[in-house]
C-alpha atoms as a PDB file:
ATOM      1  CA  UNK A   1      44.434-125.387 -52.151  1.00  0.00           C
ATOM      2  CA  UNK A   2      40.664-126.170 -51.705  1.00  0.00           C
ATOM      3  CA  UNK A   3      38.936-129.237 -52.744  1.00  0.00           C
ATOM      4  CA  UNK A   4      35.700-130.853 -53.465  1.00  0.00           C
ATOM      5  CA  UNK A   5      35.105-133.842 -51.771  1.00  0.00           C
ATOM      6  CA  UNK A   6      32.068-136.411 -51.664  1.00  0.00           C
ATOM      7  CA  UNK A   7      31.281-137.320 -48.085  1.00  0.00           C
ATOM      8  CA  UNK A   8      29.587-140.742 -47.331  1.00  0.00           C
ATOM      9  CA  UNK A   9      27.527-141.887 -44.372  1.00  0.00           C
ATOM     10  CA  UNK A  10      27.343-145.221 -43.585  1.00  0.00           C
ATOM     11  CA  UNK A  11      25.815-146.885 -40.486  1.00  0.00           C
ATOM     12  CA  UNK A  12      27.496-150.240 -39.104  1.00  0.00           C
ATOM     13  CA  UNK A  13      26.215-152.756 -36.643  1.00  0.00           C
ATOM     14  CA  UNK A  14      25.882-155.639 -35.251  1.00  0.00           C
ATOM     15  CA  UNK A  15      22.804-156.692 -36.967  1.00  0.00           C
ATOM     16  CA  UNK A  16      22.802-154.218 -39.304  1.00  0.00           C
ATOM     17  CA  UNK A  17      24.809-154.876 -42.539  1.00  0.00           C
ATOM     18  CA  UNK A  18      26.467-151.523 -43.452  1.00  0.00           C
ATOM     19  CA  UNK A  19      24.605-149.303 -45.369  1.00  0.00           C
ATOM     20  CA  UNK A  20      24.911-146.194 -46.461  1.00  0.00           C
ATOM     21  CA  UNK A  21      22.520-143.252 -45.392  1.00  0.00           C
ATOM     22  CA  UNK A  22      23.562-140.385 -46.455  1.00  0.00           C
ATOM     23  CA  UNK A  23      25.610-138.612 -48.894  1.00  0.00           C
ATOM     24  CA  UNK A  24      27.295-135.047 -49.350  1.00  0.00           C
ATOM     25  CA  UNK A  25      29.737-132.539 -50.297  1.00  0.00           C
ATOM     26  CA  UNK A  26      32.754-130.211 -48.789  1.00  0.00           C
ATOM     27  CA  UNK A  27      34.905-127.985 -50.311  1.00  0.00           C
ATOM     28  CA  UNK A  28      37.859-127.391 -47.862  1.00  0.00           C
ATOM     29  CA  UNK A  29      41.438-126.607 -47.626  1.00  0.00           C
ATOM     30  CA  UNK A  30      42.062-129.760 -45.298  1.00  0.00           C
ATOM     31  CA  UNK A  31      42.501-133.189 -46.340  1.00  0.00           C
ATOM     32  CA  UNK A  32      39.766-134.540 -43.969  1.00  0.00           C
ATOM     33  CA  UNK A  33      39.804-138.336 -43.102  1.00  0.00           C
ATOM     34  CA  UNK A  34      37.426-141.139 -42.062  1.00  0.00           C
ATOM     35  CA  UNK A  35      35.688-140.871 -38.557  1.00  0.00           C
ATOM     36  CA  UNK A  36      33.543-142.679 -36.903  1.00  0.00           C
ATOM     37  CA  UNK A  37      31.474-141.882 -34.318  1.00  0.00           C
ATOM     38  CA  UNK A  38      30.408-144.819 -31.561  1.00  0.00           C
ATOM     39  CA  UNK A  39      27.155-144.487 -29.891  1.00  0.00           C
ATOM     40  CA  UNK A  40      26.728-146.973 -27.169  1.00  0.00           C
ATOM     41  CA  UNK A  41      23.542-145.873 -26.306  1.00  0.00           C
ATOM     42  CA  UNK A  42      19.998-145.686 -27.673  1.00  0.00           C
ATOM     43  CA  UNK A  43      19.698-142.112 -26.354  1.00  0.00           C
ATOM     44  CA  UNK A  44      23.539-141.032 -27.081  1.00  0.00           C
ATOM     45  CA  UNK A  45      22.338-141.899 -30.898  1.00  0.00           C
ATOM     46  CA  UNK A  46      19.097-140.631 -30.969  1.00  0.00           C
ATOM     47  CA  UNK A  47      20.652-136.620 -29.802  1.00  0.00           C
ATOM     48  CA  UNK A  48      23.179-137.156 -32.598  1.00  0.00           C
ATOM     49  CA  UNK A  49      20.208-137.850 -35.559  1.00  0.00           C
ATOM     50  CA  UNK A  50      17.593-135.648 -33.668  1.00  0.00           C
ATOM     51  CA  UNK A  51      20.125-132.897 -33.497  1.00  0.00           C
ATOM     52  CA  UNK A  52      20.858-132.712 -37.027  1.00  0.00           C
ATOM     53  CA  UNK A  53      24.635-134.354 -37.188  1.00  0.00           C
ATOM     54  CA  UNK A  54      23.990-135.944 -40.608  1.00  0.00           C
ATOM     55  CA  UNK A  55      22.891-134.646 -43.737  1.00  0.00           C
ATOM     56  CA  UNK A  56      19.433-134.450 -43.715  1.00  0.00           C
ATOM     57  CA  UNK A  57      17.216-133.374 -46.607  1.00  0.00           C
ATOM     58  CA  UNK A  58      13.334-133.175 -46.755  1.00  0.00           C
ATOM     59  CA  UNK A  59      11.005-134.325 -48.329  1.00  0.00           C
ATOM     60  CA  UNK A  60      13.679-137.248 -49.311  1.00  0.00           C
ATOM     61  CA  UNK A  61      14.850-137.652 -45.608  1.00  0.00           C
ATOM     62  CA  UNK A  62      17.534-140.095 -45.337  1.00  0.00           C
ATOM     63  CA  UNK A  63      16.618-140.425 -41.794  1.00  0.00           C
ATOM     64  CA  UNK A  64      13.467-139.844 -39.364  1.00  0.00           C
ATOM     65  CA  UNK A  65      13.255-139.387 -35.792  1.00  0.00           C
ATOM     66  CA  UNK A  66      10.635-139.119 -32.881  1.00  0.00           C
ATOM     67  CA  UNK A  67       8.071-140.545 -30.954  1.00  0.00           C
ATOM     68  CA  UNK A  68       5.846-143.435 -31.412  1.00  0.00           C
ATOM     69  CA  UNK A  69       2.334-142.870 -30.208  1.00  0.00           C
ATOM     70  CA  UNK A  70       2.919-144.948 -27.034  1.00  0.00           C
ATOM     71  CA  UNK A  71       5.944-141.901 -26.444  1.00  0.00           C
ATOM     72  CA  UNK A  72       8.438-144.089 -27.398  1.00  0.00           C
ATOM     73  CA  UNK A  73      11.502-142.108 -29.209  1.00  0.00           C
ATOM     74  CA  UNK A  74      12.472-143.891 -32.367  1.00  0.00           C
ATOM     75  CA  UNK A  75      14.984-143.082 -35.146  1.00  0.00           C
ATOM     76  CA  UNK A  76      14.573-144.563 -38.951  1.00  0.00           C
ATOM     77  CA  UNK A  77      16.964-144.987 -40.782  1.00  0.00           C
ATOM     78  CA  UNK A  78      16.913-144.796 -45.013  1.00  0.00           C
ATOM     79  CA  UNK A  79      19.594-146.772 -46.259  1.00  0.00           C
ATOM     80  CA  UNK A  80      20.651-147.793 -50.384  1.00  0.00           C
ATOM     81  CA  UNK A  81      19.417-151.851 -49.392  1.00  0.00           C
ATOM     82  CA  UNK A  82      17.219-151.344 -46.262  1.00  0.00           C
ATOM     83  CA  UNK A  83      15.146-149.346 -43.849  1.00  0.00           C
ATOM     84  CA  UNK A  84      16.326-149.959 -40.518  1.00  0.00           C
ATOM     85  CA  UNK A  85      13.699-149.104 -37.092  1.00  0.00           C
ATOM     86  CA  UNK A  86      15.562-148.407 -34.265  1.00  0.00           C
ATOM     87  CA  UNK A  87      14.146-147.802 -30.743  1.00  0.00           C
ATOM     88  CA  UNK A  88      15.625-148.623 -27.218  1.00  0.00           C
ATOM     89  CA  UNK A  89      13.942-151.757 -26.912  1.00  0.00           C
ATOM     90  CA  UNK A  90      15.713-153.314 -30.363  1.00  0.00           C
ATOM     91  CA  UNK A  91      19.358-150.942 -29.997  1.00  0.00           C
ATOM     92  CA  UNK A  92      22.134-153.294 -29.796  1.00  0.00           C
ATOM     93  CA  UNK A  93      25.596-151.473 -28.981  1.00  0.00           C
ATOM     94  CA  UNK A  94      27.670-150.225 -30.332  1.00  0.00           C
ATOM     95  CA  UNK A  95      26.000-148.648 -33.953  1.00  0.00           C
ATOM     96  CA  UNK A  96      28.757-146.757 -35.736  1.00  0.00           C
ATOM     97  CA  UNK A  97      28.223-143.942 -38.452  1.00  0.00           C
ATOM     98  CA  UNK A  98      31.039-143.903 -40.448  1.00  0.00           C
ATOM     99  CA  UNK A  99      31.722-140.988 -42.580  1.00  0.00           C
ATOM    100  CA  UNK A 100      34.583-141.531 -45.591  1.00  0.00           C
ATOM    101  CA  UNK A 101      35.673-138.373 -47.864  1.00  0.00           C
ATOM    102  CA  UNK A 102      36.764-139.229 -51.739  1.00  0.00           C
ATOM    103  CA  UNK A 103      38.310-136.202 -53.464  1.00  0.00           C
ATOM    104  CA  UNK A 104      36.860-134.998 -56.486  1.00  0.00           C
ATOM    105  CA  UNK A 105      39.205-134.542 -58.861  1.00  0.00           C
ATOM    106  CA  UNK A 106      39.988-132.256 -61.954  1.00  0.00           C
ATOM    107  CA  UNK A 107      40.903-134.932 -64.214  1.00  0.00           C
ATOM    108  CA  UNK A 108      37.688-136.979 -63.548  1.00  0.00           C
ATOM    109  CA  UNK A 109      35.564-134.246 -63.331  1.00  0.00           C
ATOM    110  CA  UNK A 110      34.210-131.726 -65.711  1.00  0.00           C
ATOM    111  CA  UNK A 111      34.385-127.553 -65.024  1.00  0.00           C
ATOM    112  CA  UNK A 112      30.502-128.207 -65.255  1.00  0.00           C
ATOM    113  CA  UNK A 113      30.598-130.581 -62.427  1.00  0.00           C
ATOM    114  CA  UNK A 114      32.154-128.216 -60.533  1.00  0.00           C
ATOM    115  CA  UNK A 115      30.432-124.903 -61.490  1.00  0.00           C
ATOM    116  CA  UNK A 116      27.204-127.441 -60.717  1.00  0.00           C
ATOM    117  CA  UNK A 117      28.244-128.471 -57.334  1.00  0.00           C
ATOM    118  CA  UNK A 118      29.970-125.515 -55.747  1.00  0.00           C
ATOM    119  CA  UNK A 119      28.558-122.365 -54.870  1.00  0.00           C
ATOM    120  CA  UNK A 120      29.227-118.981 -56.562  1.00  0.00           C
ATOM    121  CA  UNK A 121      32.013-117.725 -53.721  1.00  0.00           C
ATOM    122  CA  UNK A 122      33.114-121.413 -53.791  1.00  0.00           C
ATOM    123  CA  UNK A 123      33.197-121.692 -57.803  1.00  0.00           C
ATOM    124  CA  UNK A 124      35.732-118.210 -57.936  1.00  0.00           C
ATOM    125  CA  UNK A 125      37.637-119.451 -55.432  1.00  0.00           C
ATOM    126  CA  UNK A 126      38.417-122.973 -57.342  1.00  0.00           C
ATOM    127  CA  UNK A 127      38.795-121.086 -60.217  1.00  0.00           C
ATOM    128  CA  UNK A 128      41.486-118.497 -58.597  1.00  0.00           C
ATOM    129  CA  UNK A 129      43.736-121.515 -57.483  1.00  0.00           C
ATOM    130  CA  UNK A 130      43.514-123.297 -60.233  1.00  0.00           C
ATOM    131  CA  UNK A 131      43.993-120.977 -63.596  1.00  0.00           C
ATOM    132  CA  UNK A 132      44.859-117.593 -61.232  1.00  0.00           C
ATOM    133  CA  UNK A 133      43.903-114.908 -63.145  1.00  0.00           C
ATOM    134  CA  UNK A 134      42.534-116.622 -66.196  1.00  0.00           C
ATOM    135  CA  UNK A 135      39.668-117.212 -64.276  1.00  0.00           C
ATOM    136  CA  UNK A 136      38.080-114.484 -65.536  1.00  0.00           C
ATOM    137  CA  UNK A 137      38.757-115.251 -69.326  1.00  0.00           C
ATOM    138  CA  UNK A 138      37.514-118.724 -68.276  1.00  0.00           C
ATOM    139  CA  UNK A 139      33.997-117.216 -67.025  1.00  0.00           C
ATOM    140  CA  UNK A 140      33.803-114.824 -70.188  1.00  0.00           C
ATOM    141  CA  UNK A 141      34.245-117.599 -72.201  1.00  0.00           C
ATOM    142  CA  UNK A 142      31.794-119.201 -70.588  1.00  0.00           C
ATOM    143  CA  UNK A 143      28.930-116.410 -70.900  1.00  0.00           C
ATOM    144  CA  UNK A 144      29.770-115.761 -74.106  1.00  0.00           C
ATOM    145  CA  UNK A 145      28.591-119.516 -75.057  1.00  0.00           C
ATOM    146  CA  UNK A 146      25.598-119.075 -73.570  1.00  0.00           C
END
């Protein structure tokens, strides 16, 4: 059966208290788990951020990346208590991202959360393991309200 999960991003370091980045959703099949990824070098972390590996949303970036004037790569990073400037020069090893899933359940969450944060293919499929084929008297019900 297919579930909504949030998905958090959280960067750990050294001198960087954890903080977290970035936030998302999945809706899968399989109960994912926390991962962390290890980057032990400036340039290993900068291709993960440059190339896209975290959520990223514009204009409310959670994250920026390139070059300083002097052609310098950098990567900021957004977090909930900080901004944090990375570059070679300051990159102290290891910085992990670590990504945790929480499940979004039925009984904390409304059929409006849901019908908000899935899409439509997503939404009928939630709906057809759930309630079978009372889905459809569910989304009747629904229209008809409105």
């Amino acid at each position: 059966m297919h579930k909504l999960y949030d998905v958090t991003y959280t960067i750990i370091s050294s001198d960087i208290t954890p903080d977290i980045f970035a936030d998302s959703s999945i809706f899968t099949e399989e109960e994912p788990s926390t991962q962390v990824d290890t980057f032990n070098t400036f340039h290993d972390f900068f291709d993960a951020v440059s190339s896209h590996k975290y959520p990223w949303s514009i204009p409310d970036s959670n994250y920026a990346y390139g070059t300083s004037l002097l052609g310098k790569p950098f990567v900021t990073v957004h977090g909930v208590r900080f901004d944090y400037n990375i570059t070679e020069r300051n990159f102290k090893a290891p910085i992990l991202i670590q990504t945790t899933y929480k499940e979004c359940s039925t009984k904390d969450n409304s059929y409006d959360f849901f019908k908000k944060n899935l899409s439509m293919d997503d939404f009928m499929t939630f709906l057809q393991e759930r309630y079978g084929a009372d889905c459809k008297t569910i989304l009747f019900n629904t229209a008809m309200e409105k």
